[in-house]
PDB file of N, CA and C in Angstrom:
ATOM      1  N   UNK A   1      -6.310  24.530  38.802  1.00  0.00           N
ATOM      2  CA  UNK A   1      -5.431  24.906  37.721  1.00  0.00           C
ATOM      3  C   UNK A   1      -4.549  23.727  37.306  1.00  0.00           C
ATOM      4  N   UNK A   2      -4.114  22.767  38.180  1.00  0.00           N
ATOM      5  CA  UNK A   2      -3.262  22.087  38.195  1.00  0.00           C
ATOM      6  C   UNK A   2      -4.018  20.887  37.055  1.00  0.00           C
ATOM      7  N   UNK A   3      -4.833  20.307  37.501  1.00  0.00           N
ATOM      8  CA  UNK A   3      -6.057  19.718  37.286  1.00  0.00           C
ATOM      9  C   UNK A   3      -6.131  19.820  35.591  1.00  0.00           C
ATOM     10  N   UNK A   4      -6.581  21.438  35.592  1.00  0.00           N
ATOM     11  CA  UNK A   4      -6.879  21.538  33.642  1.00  0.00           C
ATOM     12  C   UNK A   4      -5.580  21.369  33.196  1.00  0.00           C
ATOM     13  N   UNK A   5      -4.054  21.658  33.603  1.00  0.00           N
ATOM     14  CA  UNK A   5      -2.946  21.447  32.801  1.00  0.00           C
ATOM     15  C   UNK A   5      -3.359  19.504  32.758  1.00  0.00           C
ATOM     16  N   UNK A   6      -3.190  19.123  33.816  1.00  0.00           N
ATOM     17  CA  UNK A   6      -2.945  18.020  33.177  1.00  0.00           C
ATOM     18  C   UNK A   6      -4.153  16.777  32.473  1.00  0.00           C
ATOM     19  N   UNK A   7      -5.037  17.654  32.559  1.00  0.00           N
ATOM     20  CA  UNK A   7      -6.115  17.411  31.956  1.00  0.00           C
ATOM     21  C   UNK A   7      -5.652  17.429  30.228  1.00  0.00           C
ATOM     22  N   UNK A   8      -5.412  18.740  29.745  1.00  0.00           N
ATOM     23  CA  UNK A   8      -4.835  19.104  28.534  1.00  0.00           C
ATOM     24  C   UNK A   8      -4.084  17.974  27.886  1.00  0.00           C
ATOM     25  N   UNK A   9      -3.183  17.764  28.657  1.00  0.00           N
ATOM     26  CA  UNK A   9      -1.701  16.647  28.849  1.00  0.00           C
ATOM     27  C   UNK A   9      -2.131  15.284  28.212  1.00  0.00           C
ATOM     28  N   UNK A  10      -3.631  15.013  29.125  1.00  0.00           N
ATOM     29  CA  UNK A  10      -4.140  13.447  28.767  1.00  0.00           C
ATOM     30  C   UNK A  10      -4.711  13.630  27.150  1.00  0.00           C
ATOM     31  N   UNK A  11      -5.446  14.733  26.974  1.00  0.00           N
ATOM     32  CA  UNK A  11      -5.877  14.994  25.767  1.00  0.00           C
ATOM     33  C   UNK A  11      -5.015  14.999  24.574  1.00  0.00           C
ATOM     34  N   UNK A  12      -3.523  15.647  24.859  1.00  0.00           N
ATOM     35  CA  UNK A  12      -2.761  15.883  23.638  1.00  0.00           C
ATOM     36  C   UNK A  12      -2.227  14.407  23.572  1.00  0.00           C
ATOM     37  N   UNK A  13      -1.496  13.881  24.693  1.00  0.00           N
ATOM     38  CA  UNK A  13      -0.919  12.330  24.527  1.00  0.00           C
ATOM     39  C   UNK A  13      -1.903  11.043  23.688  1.00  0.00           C
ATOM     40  N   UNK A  14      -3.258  11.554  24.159  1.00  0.00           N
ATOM     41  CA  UNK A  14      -4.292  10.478  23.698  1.00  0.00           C
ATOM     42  C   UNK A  14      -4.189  10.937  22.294  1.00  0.00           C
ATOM     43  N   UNK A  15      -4.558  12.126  21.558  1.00  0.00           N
ATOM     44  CA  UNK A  15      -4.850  12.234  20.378  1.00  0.00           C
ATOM     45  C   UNK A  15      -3.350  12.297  19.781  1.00  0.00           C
ATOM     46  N   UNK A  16      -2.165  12.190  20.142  1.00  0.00           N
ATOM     47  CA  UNK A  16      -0.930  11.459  19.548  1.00  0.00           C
ATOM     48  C   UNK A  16      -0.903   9.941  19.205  1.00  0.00           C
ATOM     49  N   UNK A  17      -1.470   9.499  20.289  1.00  0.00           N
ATOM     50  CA  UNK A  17      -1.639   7.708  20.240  1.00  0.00           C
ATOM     51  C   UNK A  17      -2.460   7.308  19.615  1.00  0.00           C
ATOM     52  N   UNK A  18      -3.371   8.082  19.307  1.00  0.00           N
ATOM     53  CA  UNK A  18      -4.519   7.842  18.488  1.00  0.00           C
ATOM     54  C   UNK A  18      -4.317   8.011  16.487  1.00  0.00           C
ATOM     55  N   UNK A  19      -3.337   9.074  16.901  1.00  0.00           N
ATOM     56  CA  UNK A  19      -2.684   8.936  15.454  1.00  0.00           C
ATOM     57  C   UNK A  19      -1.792   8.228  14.644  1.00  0.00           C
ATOM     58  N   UNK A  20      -0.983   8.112  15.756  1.00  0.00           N
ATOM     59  CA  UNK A  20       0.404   7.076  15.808  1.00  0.00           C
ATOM     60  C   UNK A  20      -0.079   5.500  14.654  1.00  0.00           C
ATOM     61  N   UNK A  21      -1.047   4.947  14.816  1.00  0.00           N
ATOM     62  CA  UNK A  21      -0.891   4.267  13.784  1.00  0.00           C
ATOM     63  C   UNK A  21      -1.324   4.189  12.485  1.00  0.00           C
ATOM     64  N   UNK A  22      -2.351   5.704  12.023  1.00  0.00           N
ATOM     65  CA  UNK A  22      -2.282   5.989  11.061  1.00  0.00           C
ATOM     66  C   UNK A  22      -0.982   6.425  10.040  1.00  0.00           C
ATOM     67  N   UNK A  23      -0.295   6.844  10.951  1.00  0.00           N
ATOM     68  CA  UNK A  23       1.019   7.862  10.157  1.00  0.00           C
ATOM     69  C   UNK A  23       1.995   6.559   9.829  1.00  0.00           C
ATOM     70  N   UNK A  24       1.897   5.098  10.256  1.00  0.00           N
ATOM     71  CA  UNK A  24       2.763   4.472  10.120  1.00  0.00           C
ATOM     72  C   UNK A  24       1.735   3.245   9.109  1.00  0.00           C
ATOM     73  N   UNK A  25       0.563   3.574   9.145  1.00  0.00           N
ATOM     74  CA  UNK A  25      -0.471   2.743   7.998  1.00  0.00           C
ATOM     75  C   UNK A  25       0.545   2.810   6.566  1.00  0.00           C
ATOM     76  N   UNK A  26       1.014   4.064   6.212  1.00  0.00           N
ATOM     77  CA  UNK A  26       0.819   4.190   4.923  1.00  0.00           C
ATOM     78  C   UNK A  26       2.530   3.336   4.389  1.00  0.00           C
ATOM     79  N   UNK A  27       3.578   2.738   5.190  1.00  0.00           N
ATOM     80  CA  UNK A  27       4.728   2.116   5.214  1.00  0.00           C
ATOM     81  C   UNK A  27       4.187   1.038   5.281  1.00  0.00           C
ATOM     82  N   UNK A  28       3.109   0.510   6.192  1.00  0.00           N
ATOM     83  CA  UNK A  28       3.167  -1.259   6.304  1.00  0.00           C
ATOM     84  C   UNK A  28       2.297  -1.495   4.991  1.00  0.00           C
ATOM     85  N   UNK A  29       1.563  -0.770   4.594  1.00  0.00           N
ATOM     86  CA  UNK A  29       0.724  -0.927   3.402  1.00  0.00           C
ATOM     87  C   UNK A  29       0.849  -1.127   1.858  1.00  0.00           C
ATOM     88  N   UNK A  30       2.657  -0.451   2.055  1.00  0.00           N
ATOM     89  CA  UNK A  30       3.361  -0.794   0.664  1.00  0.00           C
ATOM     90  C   UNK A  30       3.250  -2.425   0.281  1.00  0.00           C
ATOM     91  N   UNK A  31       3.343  -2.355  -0.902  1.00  0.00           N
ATOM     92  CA  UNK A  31       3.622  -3.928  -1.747  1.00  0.00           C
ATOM     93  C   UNK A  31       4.802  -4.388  -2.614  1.00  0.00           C
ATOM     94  N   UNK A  32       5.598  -4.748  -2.452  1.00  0.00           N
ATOM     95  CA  UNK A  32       6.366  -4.787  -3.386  1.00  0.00           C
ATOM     96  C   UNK A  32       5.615  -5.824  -4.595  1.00  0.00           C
ATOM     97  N   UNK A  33       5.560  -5.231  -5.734  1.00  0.00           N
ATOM     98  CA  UNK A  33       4.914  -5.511  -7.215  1.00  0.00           C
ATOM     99  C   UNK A  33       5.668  -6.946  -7.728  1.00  0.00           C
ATOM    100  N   UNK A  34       7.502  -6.923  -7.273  1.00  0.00           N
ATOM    101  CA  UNK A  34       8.377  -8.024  -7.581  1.00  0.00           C
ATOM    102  C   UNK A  34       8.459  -8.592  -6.876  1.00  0.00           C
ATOM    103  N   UNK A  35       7.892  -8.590  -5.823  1.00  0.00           N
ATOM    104  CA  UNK A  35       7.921 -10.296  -5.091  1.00  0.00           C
ATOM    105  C   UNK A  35       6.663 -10.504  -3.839  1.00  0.00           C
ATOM    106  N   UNK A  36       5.841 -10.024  -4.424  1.00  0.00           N
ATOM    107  CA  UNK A  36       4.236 -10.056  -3.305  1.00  0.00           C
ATOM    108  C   UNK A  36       3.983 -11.494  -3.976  1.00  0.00           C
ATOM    109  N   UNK A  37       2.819 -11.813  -2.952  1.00  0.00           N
ATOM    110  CA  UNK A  37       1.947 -13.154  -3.315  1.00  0.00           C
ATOM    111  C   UNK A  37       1.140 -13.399  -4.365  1.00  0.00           C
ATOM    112  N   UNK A  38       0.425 -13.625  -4.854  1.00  0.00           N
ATOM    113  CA  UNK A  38      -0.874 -13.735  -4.964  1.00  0.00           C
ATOM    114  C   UNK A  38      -2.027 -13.220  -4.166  1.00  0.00           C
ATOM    115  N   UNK A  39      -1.999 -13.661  -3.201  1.00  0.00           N
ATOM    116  CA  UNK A  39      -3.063 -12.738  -2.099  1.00  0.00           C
ATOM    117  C   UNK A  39      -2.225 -11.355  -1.230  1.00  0.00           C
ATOM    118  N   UNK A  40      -1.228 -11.546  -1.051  1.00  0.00           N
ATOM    119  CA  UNK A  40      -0.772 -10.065  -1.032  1.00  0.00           C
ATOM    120  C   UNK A  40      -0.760  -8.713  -2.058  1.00  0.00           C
ATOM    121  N   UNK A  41      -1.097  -9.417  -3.566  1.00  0.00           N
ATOM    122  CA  UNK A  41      -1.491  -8.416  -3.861  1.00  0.00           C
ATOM    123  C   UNK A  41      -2.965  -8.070  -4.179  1.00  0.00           C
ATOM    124  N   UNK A  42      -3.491  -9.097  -3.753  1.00  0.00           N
ATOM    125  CA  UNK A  42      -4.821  -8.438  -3.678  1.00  0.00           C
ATOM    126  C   UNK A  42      -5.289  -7.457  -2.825  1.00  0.00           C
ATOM    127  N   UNK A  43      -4.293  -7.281  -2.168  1.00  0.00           N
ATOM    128  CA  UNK A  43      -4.561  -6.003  -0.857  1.00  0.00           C
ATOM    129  C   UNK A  43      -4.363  -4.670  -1.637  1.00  0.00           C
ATOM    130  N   UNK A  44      -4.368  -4.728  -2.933  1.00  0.00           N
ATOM    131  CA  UNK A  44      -4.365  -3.527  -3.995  1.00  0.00           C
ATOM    132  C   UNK A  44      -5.591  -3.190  -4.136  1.00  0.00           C
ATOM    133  N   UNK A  45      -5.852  -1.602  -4.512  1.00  0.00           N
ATOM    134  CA  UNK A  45      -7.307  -1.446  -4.873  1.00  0.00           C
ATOM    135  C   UNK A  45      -7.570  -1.552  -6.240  1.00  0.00           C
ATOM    136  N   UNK A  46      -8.404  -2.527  -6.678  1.00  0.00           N
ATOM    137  CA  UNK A  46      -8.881  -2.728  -8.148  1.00  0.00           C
ATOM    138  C   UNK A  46      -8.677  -3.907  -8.402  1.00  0.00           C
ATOM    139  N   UNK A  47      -7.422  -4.573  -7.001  1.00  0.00           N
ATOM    140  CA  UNK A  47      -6.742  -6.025  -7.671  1.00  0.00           C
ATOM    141  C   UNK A  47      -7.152  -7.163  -7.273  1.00  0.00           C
ATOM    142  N   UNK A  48      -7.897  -8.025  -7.961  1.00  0.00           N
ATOM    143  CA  UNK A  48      -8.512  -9.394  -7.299  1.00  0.00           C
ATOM    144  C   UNK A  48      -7.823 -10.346  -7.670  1.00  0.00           C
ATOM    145  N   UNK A  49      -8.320 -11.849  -7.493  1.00  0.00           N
ATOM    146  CA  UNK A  49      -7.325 -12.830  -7.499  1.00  0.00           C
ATOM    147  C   UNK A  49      -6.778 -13.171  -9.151  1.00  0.00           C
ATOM    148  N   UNK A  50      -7.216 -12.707  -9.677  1.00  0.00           N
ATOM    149  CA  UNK A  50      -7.340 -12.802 -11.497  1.00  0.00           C
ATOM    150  C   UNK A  50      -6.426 -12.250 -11.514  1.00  0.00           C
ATOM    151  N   UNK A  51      -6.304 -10.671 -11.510  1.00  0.00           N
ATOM    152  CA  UNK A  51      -5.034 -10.073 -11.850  1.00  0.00           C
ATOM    153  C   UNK A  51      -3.901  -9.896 -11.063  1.00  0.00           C
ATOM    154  N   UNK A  52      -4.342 -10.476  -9.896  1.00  0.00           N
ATOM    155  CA  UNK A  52      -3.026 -10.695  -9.045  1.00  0.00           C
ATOM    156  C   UNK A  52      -2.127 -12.013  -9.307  1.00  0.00           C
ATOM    157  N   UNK A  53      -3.372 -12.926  -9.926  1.00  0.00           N
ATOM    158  CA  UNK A  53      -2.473 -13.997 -11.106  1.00  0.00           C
ATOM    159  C   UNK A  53      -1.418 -13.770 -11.989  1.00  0.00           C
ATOM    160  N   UNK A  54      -2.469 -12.968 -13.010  1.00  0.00           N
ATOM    161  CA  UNK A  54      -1.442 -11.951 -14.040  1.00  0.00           C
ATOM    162  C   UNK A  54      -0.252 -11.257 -13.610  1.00  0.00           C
ATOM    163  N   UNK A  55      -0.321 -10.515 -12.330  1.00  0.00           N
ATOM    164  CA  UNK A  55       1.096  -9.870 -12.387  1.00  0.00           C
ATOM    165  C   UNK A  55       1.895 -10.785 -11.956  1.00  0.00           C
ATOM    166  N   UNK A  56       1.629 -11.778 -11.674  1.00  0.00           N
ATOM    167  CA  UNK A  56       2.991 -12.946 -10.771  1.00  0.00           C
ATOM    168  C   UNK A  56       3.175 -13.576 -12.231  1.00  0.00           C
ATOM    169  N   UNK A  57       2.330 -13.969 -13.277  1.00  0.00           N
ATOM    170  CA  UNK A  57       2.432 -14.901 -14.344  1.00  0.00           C
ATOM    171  C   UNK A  57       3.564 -13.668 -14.849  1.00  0.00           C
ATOM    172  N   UNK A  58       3.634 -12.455 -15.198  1.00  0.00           N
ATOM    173  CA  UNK A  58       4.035 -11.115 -15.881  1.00  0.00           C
ATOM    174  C   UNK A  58       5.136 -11.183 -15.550  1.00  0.00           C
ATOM    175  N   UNK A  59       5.588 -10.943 -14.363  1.00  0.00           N
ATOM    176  CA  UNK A  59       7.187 -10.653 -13.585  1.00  0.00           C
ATOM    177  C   UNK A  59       7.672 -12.132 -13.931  1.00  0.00           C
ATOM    178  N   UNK A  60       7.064 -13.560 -13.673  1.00  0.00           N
ATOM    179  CA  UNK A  60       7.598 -14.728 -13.812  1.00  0.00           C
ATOM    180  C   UNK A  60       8.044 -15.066 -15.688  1.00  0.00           C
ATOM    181  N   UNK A  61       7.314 -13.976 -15.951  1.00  0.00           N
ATOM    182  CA  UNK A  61       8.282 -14.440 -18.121  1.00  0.00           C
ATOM    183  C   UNK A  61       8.538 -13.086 -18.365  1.00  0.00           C
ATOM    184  N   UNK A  62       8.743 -11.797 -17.788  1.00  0.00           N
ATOM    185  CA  UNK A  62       9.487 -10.757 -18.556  1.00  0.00           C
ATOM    186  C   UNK A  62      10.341 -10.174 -17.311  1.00  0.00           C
ATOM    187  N   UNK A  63      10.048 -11.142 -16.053  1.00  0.00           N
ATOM    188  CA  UNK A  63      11.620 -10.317 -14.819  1.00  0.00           C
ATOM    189  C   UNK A  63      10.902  -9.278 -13.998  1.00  0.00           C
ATOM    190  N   UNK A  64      11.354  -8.722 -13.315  1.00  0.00           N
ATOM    191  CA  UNK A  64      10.984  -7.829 -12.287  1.00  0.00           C
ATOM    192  C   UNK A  64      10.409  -6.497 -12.982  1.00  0.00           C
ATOM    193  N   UNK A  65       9.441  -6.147 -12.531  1.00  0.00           N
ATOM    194  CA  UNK A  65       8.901  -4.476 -13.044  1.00  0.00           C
ATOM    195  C   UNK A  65      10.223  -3.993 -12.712  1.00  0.00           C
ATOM    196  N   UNK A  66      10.382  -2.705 -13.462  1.00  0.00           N
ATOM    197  CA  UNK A  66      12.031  -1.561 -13.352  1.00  0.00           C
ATOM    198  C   UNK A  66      10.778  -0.135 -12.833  1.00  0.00           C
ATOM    199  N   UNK A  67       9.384  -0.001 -12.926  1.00  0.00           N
ATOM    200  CA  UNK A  67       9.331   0.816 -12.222  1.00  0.00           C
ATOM    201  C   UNK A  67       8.008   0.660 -11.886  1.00  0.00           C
ATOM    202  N   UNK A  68       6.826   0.815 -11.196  1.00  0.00           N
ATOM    203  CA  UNK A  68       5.646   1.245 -10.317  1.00  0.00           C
ATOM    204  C   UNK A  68       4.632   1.214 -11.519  1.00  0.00           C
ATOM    205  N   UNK A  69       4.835   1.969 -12.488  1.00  0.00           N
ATOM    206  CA  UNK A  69       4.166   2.155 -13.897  1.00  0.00           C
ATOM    207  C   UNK A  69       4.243   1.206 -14.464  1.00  0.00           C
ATOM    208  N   UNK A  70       5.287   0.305 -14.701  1.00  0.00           N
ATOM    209  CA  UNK A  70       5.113  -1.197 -15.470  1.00  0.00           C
ATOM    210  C   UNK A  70       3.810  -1.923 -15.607  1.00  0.00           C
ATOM    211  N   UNK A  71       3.532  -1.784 -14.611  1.00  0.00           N
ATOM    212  CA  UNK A  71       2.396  -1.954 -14.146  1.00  0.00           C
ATOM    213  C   UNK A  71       0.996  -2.456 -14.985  1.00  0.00           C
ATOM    214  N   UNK A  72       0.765  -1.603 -16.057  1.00  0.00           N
ATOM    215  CA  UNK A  72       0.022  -1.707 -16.667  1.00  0.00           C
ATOM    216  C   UNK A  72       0.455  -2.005 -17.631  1.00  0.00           C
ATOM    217  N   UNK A  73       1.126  -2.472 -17.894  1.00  0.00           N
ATOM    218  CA  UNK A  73       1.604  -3.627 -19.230  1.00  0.00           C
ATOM    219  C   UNK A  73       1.412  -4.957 -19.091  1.00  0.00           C
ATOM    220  N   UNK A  74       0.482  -4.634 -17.831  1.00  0.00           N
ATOM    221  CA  UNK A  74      -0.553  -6.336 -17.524  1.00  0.00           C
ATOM    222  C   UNK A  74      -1.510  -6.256 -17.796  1.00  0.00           C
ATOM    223  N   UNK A  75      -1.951  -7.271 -18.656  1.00  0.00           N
ATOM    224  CA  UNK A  75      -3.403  -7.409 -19.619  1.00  0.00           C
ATOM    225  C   UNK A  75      -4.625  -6.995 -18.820  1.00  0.00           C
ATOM    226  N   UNK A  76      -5.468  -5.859 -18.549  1.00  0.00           N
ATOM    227  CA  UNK A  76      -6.461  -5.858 -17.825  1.00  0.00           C
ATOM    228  C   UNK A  76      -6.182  -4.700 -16.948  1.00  0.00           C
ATOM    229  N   UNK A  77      -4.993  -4.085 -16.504  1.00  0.00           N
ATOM    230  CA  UNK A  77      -4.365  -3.038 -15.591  1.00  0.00           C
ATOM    231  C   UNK A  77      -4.302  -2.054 -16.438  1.00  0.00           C
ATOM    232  N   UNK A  78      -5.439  -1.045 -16.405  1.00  0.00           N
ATOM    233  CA  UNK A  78      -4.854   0.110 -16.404  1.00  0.00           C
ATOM    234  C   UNK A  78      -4.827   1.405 -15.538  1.00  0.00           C
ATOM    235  N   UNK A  79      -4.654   2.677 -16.390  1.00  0.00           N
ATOM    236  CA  UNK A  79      -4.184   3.855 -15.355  1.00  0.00           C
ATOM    237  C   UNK A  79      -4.810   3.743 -14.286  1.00  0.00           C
ATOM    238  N   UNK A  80      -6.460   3.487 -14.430  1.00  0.00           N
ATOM    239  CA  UNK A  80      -7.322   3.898 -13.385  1.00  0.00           C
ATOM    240  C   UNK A  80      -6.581   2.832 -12.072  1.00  0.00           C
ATOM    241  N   UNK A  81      -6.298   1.893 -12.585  1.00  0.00           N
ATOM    242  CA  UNK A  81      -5.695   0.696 -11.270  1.00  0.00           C
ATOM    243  C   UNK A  81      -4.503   1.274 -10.514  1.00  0.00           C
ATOM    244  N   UNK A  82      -3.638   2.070 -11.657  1.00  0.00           N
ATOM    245  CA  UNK A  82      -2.152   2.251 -10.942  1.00  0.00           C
ATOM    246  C   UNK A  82      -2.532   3.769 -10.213  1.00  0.00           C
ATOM    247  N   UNK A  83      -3.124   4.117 -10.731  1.00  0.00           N
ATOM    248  CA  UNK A  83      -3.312   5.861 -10.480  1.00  0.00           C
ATOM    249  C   UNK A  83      -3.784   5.259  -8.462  1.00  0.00           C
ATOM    250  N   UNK A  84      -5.203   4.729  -8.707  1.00  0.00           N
ATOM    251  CA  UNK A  84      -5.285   4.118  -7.108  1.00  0.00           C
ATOM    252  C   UNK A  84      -4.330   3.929  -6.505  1.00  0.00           C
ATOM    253  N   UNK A  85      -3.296   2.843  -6.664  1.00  0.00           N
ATOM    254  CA  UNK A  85      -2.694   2.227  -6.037  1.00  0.00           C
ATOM    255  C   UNK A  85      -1.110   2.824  -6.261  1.00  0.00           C
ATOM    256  N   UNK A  86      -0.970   4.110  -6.528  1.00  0.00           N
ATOM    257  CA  UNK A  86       0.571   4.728  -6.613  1.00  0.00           C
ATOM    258  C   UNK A  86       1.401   4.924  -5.689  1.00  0.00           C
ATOM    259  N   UNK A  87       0.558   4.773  -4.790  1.00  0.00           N
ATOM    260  CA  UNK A  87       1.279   5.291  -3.278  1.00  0.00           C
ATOM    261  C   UNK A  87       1.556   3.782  -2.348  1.00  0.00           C
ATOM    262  N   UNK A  88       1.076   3.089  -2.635  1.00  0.00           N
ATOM    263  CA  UNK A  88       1.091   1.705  -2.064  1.00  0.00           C
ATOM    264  C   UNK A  88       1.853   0.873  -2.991  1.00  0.00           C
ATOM    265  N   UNK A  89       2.588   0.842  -3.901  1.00  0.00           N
ATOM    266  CA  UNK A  89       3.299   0.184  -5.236  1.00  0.00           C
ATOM    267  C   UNK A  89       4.537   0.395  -4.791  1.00  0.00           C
ATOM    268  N   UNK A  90       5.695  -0.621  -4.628  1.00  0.00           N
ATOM    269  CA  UNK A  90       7.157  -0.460  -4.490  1.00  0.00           C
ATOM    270  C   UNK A  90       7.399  -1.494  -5.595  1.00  0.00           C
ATOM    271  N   UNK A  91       8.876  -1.334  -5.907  1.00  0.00           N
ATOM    272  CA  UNK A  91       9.667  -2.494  -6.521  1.00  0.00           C
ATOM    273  C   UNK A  91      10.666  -2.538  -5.869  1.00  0.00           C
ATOM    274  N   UNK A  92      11.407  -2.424  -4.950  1.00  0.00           N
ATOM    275  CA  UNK A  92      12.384  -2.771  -4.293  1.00  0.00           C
ATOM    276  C   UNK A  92      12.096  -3.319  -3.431  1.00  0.00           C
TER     277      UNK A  92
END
């Protein structure tokens, strides 16, 4: 008896640890839009080194995006890019 409790025990702790760095994936994965790299934002889905050009050329002559949606007021970005990437997009 003793045995299956802590049998249970190893099972629930493992499949906690096992989750543990999904639930914290979706924080390290943010980007900030106003001050990422060039190759940091290619870690966007849709975004390669071309338009990760564009948004640094974009913020560098009209200033910081004011929101997540700005977004596509970069030549080549649209919904379908931001809609992907909404949850991974910061400006602060």
């Amino acid at each position: 008896m003793k045995c299956k409790r802590y049998f249970v025990f190893f099972i629930i702790v493992a499949f906690v640890i096992a989750l543990a760095p999904l639930s914290m994936a979706g924080e390290m994965d943010k980007i900030n839009i106003n001050t990422a790299s060039v190759e940091e934002l290619t870690k966007l889905d849709r975004i390669g080194p071309k338009y990760a050009e564009r948004i640094v050329q974009f913020r560098e002559m009209n200033g910081p995006f004011e929101k997540p949606e700005d977004i596509i007021k970069v030549k080549g970005i649209g919904p379908k890019t931001l809609e992907a990437n909404m949850d991974r997009i910061e400006i602060e």
